[in-house]
Protein backbone atom coordinates (compact mmCIF):
# COMPACT_ATOMS: atom_id res chain seq x y z
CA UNK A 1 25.98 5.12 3.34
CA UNK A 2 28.32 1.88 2.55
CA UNK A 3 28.16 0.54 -1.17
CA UNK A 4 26.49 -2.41 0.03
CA UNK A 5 23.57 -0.02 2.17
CA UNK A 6 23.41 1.39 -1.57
CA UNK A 7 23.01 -1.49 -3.42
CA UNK A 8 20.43 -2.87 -0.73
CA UNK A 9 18.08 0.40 -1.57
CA UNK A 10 18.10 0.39 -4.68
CA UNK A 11 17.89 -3.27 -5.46
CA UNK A 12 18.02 -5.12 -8.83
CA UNK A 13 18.00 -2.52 -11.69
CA UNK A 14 17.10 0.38 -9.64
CA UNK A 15 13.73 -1.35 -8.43
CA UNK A 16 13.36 0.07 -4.88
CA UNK A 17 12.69 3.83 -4.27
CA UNK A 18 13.84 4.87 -0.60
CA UNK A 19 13.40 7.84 1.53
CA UNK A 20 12.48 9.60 4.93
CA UNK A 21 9.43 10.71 5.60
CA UNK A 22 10.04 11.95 9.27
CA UNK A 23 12.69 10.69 11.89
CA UNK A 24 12.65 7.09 11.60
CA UNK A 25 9.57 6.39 9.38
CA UNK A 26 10.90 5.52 5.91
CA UNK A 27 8.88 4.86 2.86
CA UNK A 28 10.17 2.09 0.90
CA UNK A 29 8.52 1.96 -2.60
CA UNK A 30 7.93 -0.17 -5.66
CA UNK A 31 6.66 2.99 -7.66
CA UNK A 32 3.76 2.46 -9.90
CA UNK A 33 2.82 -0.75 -8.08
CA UNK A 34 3.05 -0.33 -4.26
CA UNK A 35 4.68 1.53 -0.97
CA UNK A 36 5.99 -0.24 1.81
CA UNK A 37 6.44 1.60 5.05
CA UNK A 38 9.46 1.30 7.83
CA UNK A 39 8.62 2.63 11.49
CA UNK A 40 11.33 2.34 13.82
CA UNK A 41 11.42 2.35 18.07
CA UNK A 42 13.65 2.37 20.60
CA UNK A 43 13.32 -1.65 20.75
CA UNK A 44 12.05 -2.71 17.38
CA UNK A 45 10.83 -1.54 14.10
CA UNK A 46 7.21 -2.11 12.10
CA UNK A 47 7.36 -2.82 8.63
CA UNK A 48 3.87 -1.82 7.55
CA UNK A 49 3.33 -4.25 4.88
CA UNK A 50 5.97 -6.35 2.57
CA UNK A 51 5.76 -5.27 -1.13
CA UNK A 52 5.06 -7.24 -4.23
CA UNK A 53 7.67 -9.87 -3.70
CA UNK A 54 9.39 -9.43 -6.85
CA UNK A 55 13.06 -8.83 -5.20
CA UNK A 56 13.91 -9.00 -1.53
CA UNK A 57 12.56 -6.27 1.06
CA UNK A 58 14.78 -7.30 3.90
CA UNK A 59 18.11 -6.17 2.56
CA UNK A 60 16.23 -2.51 2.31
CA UNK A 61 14.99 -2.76 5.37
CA UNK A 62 18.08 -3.93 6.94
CA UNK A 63 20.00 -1.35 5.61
CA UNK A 64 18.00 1.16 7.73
CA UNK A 65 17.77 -0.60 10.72
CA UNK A 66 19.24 -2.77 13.01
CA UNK A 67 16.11 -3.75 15.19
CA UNK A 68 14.31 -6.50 15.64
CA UNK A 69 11.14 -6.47 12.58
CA UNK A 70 8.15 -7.16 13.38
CA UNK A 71 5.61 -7.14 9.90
CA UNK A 72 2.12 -5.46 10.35
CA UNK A 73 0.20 -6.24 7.49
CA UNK A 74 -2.70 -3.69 6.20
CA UNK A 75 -4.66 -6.19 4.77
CA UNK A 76 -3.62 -9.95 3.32
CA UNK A 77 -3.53 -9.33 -0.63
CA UNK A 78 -1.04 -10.26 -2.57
CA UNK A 79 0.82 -7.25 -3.29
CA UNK A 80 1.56 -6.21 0.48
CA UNK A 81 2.66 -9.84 1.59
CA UNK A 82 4.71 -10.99 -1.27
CA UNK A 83 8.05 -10.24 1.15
CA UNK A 84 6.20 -11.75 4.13
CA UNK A 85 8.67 -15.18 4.54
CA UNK A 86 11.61 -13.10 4.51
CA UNK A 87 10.31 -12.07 8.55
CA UNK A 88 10.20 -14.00 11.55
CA UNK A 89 7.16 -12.38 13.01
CA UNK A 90 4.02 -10.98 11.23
CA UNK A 91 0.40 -9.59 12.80
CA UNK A 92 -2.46 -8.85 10.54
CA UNK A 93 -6.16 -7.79 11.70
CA UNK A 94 -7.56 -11.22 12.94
CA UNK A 95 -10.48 -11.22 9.61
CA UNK A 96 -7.22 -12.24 7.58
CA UNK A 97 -5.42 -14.69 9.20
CA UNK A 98 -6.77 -17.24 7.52
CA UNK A 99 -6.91 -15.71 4.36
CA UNK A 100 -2.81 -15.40 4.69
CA UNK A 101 -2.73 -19.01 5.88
CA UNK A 102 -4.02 -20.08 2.24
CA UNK A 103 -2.17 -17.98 0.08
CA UNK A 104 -2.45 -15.91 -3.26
CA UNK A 105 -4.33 -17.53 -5.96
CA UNK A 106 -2.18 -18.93 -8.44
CA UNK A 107 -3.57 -17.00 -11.03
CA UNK A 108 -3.03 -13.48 -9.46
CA UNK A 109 0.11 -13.03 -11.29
CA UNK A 110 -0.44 -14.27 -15.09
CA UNK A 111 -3.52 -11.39 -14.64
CA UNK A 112 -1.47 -8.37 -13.00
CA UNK A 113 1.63 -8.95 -15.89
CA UNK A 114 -0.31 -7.46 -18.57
CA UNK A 115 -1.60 -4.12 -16.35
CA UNK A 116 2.07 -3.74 -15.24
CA UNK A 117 3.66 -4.02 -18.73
CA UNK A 118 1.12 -1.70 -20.31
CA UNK A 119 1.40 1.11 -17.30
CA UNK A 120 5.06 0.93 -17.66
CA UNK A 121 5.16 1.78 -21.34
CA UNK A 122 2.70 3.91 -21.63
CA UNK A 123 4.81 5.63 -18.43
CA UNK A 124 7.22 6.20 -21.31
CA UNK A 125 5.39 9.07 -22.71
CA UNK A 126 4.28 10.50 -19.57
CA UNK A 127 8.23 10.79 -18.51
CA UNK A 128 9.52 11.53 -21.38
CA UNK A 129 6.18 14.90 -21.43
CA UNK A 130 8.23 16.00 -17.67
CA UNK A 131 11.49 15.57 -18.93
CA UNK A 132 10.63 17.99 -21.60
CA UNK A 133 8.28 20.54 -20.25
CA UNK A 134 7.67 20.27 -16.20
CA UNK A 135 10.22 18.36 -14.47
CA UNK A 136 7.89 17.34 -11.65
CA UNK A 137 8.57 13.34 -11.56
CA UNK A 138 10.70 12.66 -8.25
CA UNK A 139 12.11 8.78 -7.87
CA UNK A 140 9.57 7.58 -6.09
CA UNK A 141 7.34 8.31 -8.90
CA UNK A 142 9.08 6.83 -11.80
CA UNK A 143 7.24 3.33 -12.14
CA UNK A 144 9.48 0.75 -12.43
CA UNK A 145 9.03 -1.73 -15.37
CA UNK A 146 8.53 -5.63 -14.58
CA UNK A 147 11.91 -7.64 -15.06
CA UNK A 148 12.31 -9.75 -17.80
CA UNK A 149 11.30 -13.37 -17.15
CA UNK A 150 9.16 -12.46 -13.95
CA UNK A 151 6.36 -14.82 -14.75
CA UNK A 152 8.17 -17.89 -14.40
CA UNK A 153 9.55 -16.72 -11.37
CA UNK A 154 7.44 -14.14 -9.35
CA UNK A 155 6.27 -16.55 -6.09
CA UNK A 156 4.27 -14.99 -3.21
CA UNK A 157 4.50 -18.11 -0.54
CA UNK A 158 1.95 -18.65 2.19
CA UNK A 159 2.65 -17.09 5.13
CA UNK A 160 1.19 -17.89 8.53
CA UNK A 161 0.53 -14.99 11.81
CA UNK A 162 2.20 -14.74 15.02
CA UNK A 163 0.04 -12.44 16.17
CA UNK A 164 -3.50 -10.95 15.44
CA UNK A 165 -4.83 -7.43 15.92
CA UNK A 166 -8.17 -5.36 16.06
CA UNK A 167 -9.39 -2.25 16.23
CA UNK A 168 -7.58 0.10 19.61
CA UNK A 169 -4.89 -2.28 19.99
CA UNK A 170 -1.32 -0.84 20.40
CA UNK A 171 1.82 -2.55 18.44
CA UNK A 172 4.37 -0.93 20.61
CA UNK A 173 7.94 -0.45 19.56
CA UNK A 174 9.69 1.26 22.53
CA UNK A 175 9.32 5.00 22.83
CA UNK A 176 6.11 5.05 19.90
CA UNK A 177 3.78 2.80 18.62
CA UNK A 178 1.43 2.10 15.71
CA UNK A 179 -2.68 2.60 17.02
CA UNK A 180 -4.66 -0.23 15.23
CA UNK A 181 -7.80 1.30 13.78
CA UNK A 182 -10.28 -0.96 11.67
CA UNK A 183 -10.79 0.10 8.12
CA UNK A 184 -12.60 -2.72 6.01
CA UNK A 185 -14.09 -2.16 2.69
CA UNK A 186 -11.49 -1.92 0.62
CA UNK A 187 -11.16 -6.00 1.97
CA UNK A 188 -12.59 -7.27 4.86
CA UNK A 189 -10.02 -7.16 7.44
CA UNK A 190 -8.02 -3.69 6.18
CA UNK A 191 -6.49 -1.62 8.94
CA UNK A 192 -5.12 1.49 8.90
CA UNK A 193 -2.19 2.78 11.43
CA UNK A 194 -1.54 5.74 13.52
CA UNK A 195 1.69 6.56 14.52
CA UNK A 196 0.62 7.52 18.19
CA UNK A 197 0.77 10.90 18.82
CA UNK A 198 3.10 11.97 15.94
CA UNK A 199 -0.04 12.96 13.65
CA UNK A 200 1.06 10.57 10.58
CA UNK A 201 -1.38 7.75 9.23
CA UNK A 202 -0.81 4.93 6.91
CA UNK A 203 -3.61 4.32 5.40
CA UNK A 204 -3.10 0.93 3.70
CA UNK A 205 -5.86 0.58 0.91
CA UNK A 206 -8.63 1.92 2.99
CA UNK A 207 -7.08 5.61 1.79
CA UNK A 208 -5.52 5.76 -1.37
CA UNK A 209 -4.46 8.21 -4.37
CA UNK A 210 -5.73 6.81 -8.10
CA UNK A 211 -8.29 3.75 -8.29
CA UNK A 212 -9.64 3.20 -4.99
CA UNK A 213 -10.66 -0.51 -5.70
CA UNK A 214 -13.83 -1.53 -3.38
CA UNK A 215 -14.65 -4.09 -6.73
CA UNK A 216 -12.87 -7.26 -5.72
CA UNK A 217 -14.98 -10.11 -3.85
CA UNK A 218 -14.11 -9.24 -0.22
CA UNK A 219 -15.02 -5.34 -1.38
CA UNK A 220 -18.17 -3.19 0.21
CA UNK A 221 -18.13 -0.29 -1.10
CA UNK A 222 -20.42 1.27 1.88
CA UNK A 223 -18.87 -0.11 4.62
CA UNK A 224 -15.20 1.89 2.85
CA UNK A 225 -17.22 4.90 3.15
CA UNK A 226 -18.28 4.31 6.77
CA UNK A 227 -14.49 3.75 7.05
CA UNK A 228 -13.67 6.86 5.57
CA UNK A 229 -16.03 8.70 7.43
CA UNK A 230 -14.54 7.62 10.42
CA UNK A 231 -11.21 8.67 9.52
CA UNK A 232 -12.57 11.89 8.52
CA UNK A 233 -13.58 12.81 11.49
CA UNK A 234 -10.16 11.95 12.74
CA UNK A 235 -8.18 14.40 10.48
CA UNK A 236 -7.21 17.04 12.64
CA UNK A 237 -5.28 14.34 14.28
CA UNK A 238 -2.84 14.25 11.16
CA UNK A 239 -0.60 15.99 9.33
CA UNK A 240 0.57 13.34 6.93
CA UNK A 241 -1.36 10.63 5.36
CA UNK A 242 0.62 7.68 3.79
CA UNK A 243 -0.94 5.51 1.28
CA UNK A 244 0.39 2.17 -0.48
CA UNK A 245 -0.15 2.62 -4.25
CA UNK A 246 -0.02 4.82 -7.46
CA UNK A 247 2.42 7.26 -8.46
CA UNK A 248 1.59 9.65 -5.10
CA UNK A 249 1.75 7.92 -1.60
CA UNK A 250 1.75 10.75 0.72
CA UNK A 251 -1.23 13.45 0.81
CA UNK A 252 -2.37 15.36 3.38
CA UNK A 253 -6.02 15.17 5.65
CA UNK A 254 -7.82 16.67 3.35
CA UNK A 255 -7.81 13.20 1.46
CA UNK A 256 -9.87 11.90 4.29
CA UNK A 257 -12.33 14.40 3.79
CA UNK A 258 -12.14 14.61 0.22
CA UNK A 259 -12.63 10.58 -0.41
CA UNK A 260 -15.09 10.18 2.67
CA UNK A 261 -18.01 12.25 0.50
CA UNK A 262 -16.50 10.75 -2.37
CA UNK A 263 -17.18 7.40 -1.49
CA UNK A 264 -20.38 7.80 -0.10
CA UNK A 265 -21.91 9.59 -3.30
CA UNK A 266 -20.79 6.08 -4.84
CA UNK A 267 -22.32 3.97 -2.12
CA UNK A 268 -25.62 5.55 -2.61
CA UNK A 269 -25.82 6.16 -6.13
CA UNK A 270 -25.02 9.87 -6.56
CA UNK A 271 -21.78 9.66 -8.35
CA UNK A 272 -21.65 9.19 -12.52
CA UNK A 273 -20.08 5.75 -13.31
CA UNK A 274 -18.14 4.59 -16.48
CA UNK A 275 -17.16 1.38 -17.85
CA UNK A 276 -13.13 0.67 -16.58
CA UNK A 277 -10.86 -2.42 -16.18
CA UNK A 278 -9.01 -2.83 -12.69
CA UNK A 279 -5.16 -3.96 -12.62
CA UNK A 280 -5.95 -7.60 -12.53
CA UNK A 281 -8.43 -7.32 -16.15
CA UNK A 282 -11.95 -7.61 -14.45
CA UNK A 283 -14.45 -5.43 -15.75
CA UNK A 284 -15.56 -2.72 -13.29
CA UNK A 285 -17.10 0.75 -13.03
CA UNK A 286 -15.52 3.71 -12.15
CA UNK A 287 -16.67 7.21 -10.71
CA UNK A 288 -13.41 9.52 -10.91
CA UNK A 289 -12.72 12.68 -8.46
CA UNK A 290 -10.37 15.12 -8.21
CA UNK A 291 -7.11 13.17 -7.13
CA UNK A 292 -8.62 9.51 -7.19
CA UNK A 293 -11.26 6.89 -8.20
CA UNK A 294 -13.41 4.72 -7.20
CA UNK A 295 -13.95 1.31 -8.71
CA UNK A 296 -16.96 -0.71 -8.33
CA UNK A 297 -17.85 -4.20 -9.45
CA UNK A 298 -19.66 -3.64 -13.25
């Protein structure tokens, strides 16, 4: 790798966590706040999603390929588009277009500062517990602390579609390509990505590790467990399941399974809730599980 490759992966202070999950499918984290995900072809590569926007994706993604990029984005929140402008061409499920026409609300980021500061330090104790007694914490789960000054400068810009996609549709790349499958719940237009016959998934938040958050306003928390279900029955199909956030972002199918009852016993009022706070400092409840939660609106 050339010094500058380096310095493109790991970023500004170390911020970007980079490695190979399978021949040209790289993850491409911002650990303890959200995973990116590279997919290259013969004629172009997918970047599944474009981070929190708080230093530059392309030079990472650059430094791993040389194809043309196209952006496929799981869903339009803020913290998978905040690299969108750096890209020429972006597709997103069509529910969303609109909704990444408009923009992050303003206030999005004076609300996630406080979450992120106190996971980070109280990260300090957890790492400092490994270091000591289980040495378990790889790279890509060391969360990376906010950089100083952030607030006055963190800017997720509008970005506007090329393309739209729905449910079946095929993003081809030349010599493999990403199946479109609908998973809404977790937001209205969420999809979730097959890597066509090569039995990986990326499950953008429709399948997730930690808080599963079917709380905010475009959430519906039954139609995520239809979702799951769906991908449930799918899971022979996979071997690997990729997910964008918390400190593990690849499981296996039994995830699908596992979260698919999970979920359900939530949507129809089998599963204990307790009073919880999401990461933006909205009061919610929360049903927990063996490897994840589920937040609902309080």
């Amino acid at each position: 790798m050339t010094t500058e490759a380096h310095r493109a992966r790991e970023g500004v202070n170390g911020w970007w966590a980079v490695d190979a999950l399978a021949p040209g499918v790289w993850r491409i984290a911002e650990p303890g706040h959200v995973a990116s995900f590279l997919v290259e072809g013969d004629r172009r590569a997918a970047l599944i999603d474009t981070g929190m926007g708080i230093h530059p994706i392309r030079p990472v993604v650059s430094s791993l390929t040389d194809r043309p990029v196209v952006v496929v984005n799981t869903h339009h929140h803020f913290d998978h588009v905040g690299g969108n402008a750096e890209f020429d061409e972006i597709v997103i499920h069509a529910a969303g277009a609109d909704r990444l026409a408009a923009g992050a609300s303003l206030d999005l980021v004076p609300r996630y500062l406080p979450y992120a500061e106190a996971a980070a330090a109280a990260f300090t104790a957890y790492e400092a517990a490994d270091r000591t007694w289980f040495h378990q914490l790889t790279d890509d789960r060391r969360v990376r602390p906010l950089p100083p000054g952030l607030a006055a400068s963190w800017n997720i810009r509008p970005t506007r579609a090329t393309g739209t996609v729905v449910d079946g549709d095929e993003i081809d790349l030349g010599g493999r390509a990403l199946r479109v499958i609908e998973g809404p719940g977790h937001s209205s237009d969420g999809i979730v990505l097959e890597l066509a016959g090569e039995r990986i998934l990326f499950g953008g938040d429709t399948v997730n590790t930690g808080p599963t958050y079917a709380c905010t306003p475009d959430s519906d928390v039954a139609v995520l467990a239809g979702s799951l279900e769906r991908l449930a029955s799918m899971a022979d199909r996979f071997d690997l399941v990729a997910c964008c956030h918390w400190l593990v972002t690849v499981v296996g199918p039994e995830m699908l399974r596992s979260q698919a009852k999970g979920i359900r016993d939530v949507a129809e009022g089998r599963a204990d809730l307790t009073p919880a706070v999401d990461c933006l400092g909205v009061a919610v409840r929360e049903a927990r599980f063996d490897g994840y939660s589920v937040l609902v609106p309080a």
